[in-house]
Protein backbone atom coordinates (compact mmCIF):
# COMPACT_ATOMS: atom_id res chain seq x y z
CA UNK A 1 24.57 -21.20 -22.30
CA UNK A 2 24.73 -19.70 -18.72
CA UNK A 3 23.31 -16.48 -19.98
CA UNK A 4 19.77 -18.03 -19.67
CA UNK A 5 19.96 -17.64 -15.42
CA UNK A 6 20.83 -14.25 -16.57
CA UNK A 7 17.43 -13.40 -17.56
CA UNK A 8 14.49 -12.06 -15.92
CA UNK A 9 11.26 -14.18 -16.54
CA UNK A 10 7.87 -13.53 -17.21
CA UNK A 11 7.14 -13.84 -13.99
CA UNK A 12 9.57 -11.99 -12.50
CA UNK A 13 8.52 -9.08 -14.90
CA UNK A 14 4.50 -9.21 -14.01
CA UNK A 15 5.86 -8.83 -10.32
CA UNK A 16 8.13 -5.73 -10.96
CA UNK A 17 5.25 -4.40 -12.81
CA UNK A 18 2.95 -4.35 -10.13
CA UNK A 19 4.93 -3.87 -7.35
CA UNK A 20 6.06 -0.28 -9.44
CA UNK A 21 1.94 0.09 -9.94
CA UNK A 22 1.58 0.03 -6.43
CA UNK A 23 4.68 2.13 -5.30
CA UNK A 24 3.96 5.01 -8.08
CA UNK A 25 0.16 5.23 -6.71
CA UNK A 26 1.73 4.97 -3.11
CA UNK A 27 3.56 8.51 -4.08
CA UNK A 28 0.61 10.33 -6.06
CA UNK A 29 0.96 13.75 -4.49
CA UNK A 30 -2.40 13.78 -3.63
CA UNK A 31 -2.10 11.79 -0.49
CA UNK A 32 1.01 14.19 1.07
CA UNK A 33 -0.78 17.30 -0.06
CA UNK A 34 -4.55 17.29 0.10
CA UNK A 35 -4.97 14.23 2.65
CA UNK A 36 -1.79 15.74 4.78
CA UNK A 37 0.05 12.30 4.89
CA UNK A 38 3.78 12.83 6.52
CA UNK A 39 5.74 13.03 3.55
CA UNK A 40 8.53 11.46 5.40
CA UNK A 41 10.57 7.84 5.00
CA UNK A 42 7.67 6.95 7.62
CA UNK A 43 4.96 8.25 5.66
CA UNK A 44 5.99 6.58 2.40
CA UNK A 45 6.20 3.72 4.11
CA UNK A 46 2.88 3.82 5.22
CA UNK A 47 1.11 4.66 1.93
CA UNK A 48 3.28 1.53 0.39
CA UNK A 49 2.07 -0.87 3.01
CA UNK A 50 -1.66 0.61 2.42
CA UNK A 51 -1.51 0.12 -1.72
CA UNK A 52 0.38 -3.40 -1.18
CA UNK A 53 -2.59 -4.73 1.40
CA UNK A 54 -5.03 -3.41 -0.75
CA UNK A 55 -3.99 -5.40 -3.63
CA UNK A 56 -3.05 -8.60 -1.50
CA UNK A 57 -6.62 -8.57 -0.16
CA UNK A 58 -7.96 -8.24 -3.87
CA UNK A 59 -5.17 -10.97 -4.74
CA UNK A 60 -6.33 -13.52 -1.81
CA UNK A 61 -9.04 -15.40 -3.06
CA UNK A 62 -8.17 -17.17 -5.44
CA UNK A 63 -5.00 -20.32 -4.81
CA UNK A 64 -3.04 -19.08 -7.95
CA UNK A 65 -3.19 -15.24 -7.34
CA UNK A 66 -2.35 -15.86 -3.47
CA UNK A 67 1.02 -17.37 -4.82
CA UNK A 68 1.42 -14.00 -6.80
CA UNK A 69 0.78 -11.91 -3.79
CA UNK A 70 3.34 -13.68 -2.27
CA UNK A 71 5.70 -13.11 -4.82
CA UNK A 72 4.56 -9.73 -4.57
CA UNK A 73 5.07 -9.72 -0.54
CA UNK A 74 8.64 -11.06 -1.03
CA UNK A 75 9.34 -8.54 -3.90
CA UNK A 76 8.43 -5.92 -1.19
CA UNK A 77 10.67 -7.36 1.59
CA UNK A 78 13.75 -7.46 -0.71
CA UNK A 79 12.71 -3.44 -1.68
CA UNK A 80 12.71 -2.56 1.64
CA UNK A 81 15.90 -4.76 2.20
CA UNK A 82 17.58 -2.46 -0.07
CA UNK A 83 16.34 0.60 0.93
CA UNK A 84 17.69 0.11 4.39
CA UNK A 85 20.94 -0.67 2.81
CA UNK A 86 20.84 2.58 1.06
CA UNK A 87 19.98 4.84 3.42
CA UNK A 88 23.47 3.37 5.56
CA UNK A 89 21.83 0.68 7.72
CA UNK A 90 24.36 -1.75 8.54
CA UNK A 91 24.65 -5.65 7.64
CA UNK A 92 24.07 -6.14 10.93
CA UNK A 93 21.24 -4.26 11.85
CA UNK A 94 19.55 -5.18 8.62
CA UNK A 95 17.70 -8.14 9.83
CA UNK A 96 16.48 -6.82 12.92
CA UNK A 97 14.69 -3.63 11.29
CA UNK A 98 13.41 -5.93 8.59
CA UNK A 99 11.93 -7.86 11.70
CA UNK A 100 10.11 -4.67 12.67
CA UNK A 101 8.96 -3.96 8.72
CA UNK A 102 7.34 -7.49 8.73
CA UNK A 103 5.88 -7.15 12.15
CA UNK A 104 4.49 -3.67 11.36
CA UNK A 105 3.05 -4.96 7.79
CA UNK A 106 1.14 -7.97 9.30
CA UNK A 107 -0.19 -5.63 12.05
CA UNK A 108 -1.33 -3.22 9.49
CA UNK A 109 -2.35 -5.93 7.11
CA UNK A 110 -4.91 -7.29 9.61
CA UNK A 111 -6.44 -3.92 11.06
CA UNK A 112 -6.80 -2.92 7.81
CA UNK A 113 -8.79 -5.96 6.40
CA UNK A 114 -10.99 -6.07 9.74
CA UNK A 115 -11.55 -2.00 9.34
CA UNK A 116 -12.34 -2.75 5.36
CA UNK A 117 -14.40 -5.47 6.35
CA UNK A 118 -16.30 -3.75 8.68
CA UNK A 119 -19.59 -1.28 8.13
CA UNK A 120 -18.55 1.30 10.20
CA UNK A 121 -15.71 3.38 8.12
CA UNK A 122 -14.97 4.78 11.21
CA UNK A 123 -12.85 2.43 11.93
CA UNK A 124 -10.30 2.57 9.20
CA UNK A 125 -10.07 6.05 9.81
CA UNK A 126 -8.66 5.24 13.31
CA UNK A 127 -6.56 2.61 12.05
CA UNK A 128 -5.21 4.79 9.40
CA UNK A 129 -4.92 8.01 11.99
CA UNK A 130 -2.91 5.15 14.42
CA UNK A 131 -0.45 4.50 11.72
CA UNK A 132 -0.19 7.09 9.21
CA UNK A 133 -0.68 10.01 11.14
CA UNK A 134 1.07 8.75 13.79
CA UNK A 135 3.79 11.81 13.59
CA UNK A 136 1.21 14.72 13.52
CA UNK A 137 -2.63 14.90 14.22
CA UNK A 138 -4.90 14.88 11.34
CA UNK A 139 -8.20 13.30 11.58
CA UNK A 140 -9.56 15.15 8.92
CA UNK A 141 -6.63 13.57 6.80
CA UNK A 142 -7.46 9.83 8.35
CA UNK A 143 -11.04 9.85 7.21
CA UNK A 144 -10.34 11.28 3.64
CA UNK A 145 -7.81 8.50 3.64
CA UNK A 146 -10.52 6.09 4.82
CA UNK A 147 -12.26 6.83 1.88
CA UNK A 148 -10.01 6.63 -0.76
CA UNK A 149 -9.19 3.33 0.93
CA UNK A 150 -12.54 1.57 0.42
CA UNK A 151 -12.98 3.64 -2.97
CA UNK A 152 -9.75 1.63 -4.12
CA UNK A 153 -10.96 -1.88 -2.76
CA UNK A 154 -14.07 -1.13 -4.25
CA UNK A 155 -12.65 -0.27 -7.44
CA UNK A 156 -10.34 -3.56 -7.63
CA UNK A 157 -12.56 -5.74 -6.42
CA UNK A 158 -14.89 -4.79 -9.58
CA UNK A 159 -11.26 -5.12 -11.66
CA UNK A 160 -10.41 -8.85 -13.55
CA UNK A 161 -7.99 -10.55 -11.51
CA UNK A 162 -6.37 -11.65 -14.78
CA UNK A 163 -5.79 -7.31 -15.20
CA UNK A 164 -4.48 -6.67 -12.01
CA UNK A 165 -1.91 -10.02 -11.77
CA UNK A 166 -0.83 -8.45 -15.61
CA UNK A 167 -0.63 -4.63 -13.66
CA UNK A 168 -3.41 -3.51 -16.23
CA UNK A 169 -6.04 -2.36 -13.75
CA UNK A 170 -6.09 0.72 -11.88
CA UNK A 171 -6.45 2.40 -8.25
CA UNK A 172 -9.12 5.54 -8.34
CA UNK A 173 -7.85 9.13 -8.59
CA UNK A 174 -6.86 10.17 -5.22
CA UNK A 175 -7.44 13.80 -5.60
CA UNK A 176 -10.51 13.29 -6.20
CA UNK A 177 -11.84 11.13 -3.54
CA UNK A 178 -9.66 13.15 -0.94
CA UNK A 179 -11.81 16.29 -2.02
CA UNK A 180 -14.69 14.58 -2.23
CA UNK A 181 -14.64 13.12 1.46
CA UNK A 182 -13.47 16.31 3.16
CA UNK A 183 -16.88 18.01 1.49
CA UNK A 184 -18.81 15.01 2.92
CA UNK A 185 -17.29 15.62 6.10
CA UNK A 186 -17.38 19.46 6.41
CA UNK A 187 -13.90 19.83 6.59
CA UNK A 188 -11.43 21.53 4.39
CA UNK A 189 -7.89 19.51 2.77
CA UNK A 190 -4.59 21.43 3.98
């Protein structure tokens, strides 16, 4: 009879399911070795935080799918608790670097909906250079970014939400649109 708080619900399932969507696109190699993205703890971060507010901003317009996203958000926050806890942060610093995580998620969260939002593309490649590149120069690597970026919001904006809240959708090939920017730009991937 107590078995039954045992169990993982639906719910709890569609969540894990995305969330892993989003973390598994967050590593495609792609992003570390044609864009140049750190491939660091920082650098992970970074591409996580980039998938996740892609998907919350495709999640937010609708009252039901905002309550997934943050189901989604808190799914993240409890990943990142742990991963702090396994790379030897202790009990007591824990809530003070989870502090910084959500202060450095809203902050990205916002510049990158105003730099998505906005015509000039530009300015997500500064935002992205700001955050992601933070550890090494590569504007080159910020604009290729840039456009995967808008290629992905693009492509799940034109996705069901019913798909994406069920993880049955899918972000664009990264290769691809890292290759295809640097030709647009005259520059060559690393």
């Amino acid at each position: 009879m107590m078995f039954h708080f045992f169990r993982r619900g639906s719910r709890d399932d569609s969540i894990a399911a995305l969330y892993g969507t989003i973390v598994a696109q967050a590593r495609a190699a792609p992003f570390y070795r044609n864009c140049g993205v750190p491939d660091t703890v920082n650098g992970r971060f970074e591409m996580l935080v980039l998938h996740l507010v892609l998907v919350l901003r495709r999640l937010e317009p609708e009252e039901q799918a905002r309550r997934l996203g943050q189901a989604l958000f808190d799914w993240f926050c409890r990943d990142m608790d742990g991963s702090l806890r396994e790379m030897g942060v202790g009990d007591l610093a824990v809530p003070g670097k989870m502090r910084r995580i959500g202060e450095a998620f809203y902050g990205r969260q916002a510049a990158y909906a105003a730099a998505l939002s906005a015509p000039d593309a530009s300015l997500l490649a500064a935002a992205l250079e700001r955050n992601v590149f933070a550890e090494a120069d590569s504007r080159p690597g910020a604009d290729m970014l840039a456009a995967y970026a808008r290629a992905a919001a693009a492509k799940l904006a034109a996705q069901s939400l019913q798909a994406i809240c069920r993880a049955e959708f899918a972000f664009p090939d990264p290769s691809g649109i890292a290759i295809s920017a640097a030709v647009e730009s005259g520059s060559e991937s690393p």
